[in-house]
N, C-alpha and C. Protein backbone atom coordinates (compact mmCIF):
# COMPACT_ATOMS: atom_id res chain seq x y z
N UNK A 1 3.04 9.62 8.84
CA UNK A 1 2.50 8.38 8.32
C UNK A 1 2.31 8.54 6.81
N UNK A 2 2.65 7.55 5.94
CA UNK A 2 2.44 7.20 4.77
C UNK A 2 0.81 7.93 3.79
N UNK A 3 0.50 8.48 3.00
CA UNK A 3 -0.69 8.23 2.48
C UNK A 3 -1.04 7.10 1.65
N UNK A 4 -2.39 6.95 1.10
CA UNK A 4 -2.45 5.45 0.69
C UNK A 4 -1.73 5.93 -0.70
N UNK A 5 -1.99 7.14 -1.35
CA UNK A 5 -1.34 7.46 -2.31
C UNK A 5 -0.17 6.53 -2.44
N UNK A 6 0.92 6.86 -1.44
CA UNK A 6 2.03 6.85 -1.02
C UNK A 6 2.42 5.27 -0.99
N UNK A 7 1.71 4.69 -0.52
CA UNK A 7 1.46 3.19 -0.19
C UNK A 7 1.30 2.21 -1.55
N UNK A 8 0.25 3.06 -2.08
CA UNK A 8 0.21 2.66 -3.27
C UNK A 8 1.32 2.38 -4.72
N UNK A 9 2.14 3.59 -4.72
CA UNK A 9 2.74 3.69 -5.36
C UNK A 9 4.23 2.69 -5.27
N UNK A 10 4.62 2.79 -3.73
CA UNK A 10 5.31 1.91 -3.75
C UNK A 10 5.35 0.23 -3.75
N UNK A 11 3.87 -0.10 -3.87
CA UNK A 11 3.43 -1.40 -4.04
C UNK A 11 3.34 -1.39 -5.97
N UNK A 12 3.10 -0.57 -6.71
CA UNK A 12 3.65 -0.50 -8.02
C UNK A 12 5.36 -0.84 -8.24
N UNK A 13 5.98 0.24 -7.80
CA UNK A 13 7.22 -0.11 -7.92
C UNK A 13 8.18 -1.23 -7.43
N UNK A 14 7.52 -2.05 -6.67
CA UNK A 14 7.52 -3.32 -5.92
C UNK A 14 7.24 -4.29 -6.87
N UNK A 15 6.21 -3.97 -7.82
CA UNK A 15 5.38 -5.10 -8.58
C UNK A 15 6.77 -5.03 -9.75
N UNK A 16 7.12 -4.12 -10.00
CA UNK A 16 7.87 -3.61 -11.50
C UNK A 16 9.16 -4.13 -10.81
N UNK A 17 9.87 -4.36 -10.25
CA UNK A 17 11.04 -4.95 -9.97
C UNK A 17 10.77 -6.15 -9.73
N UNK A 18 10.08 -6.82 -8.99
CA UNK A 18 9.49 -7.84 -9.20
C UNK A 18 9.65 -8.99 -10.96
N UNK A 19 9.23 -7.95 -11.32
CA UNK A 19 9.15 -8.38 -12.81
C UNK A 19 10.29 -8.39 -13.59
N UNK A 20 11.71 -7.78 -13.07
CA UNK A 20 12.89 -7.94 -13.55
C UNK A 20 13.85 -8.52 -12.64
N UNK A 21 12.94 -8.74 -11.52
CA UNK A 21 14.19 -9.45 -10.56
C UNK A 21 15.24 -10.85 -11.25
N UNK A 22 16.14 -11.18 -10.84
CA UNK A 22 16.77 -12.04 -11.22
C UNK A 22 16.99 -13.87 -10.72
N UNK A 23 15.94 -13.87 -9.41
CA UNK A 23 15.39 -15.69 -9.13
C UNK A 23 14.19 -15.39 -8.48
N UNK A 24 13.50 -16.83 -8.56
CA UNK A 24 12.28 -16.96 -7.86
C UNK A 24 12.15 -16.44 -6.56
N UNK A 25 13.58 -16.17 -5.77
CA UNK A 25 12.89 -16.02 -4.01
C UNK A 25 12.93 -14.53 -4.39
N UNK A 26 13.93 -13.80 -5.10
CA UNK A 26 13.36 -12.01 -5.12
C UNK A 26 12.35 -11.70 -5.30
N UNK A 27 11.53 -12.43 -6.55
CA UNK A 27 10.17 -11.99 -6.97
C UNK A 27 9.29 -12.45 -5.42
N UNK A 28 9.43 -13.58 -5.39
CA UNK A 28 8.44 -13.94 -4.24
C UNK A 28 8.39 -12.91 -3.30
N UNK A 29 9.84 -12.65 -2.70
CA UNK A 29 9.70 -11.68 -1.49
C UNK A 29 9.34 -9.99 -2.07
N UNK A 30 9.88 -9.66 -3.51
CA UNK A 30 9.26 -8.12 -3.68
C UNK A 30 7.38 -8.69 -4.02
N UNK A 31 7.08 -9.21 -4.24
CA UNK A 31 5.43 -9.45 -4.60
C UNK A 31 4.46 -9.77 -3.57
N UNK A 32 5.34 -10.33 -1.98
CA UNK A 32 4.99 -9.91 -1.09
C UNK A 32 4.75 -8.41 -0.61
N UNK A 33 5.86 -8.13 -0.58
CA UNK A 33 6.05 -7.00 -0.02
C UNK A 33 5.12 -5.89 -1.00
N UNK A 34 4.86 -6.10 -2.21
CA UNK A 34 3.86 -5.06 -2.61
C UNK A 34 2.49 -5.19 -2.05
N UNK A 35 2.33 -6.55 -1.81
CA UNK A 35 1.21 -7.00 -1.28
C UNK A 35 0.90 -6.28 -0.10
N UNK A 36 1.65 -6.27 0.42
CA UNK A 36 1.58 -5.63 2.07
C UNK A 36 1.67 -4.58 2.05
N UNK A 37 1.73 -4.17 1.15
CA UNK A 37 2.13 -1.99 0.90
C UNK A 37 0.53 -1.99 0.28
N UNK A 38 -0.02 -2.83 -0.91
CA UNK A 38 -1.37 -2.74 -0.89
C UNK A 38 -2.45 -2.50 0.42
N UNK A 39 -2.00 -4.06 1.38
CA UNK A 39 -2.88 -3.84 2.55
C UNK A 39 -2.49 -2.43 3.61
N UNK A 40 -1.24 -2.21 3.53
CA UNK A 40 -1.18 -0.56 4.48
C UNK A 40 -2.20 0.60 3.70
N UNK A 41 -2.29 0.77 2.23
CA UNK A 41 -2.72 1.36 1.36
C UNK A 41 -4.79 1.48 1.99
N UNK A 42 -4.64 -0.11 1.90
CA UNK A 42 -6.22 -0.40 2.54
C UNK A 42 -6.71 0.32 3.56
N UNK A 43 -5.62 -0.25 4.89
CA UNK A 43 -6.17 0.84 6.48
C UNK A 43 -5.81 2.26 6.41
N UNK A 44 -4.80 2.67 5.78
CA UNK A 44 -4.80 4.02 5.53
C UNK A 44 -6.18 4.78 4.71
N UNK A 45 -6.48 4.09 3.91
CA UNK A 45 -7.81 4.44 3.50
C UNK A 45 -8.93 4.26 4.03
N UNK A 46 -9.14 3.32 5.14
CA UNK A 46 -10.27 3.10 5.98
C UNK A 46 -10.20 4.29 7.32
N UNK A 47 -9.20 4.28 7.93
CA UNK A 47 -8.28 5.30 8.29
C UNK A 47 -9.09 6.75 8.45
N UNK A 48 -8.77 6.91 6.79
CA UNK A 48 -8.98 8.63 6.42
C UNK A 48 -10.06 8.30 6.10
N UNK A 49 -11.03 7.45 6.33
CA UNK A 49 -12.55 7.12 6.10
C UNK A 49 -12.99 7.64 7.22
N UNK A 50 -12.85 6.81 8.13
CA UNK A 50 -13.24 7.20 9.69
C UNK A 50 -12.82 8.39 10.17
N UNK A 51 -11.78 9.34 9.69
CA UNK A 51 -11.43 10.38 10.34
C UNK A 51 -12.29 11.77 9.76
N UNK A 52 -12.95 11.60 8.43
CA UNK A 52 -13.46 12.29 7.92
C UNK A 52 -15.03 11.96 8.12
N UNK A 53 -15.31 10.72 8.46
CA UNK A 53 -16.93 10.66 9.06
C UNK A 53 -16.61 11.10 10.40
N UNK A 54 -15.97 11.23 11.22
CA UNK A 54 -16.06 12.04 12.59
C UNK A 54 -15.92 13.68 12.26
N UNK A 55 -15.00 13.75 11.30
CA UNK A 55 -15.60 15.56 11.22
C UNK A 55 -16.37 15.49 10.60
N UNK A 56 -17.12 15.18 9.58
CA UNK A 56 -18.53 15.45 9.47
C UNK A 56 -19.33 15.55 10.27
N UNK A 57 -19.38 14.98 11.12
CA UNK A 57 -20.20 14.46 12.71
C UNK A 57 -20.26 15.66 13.65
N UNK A 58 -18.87 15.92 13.65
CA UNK A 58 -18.89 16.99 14.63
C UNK A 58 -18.65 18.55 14.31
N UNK A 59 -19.68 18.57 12.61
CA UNK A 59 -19.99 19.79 12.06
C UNK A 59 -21.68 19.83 12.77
């Protein structure tokens, strides 16, 4: 699975092509799609939230 690192970065490089794409529906669909690499970015981080309050827990 992805880290949000990981997630993250490619929602940058999403944004940056975006910005040189060549018509309105590319940008639309890469500025989605970073969007949605943001929100994977999100549960991956809620994710490794919850997985690290259960080992704390069960120190």
């Amino acid at each position: 699975m992805p880290t949000r690192t990981e997630h993250l970065r490619d929602a940058e490089r999403l944004e940056r092509q975006a910005e040189i794409a060549d018509n309105v529906h590319a940008r639309a669909a890469l500025r989605r799609m970073a969007q949605a690499s943001r929100g994977a970015a999100a549960l991956v981080g809620m994710i490794e939230a919850c997985d690290e309050s259960a080992a704390g827990a069960r120190l």
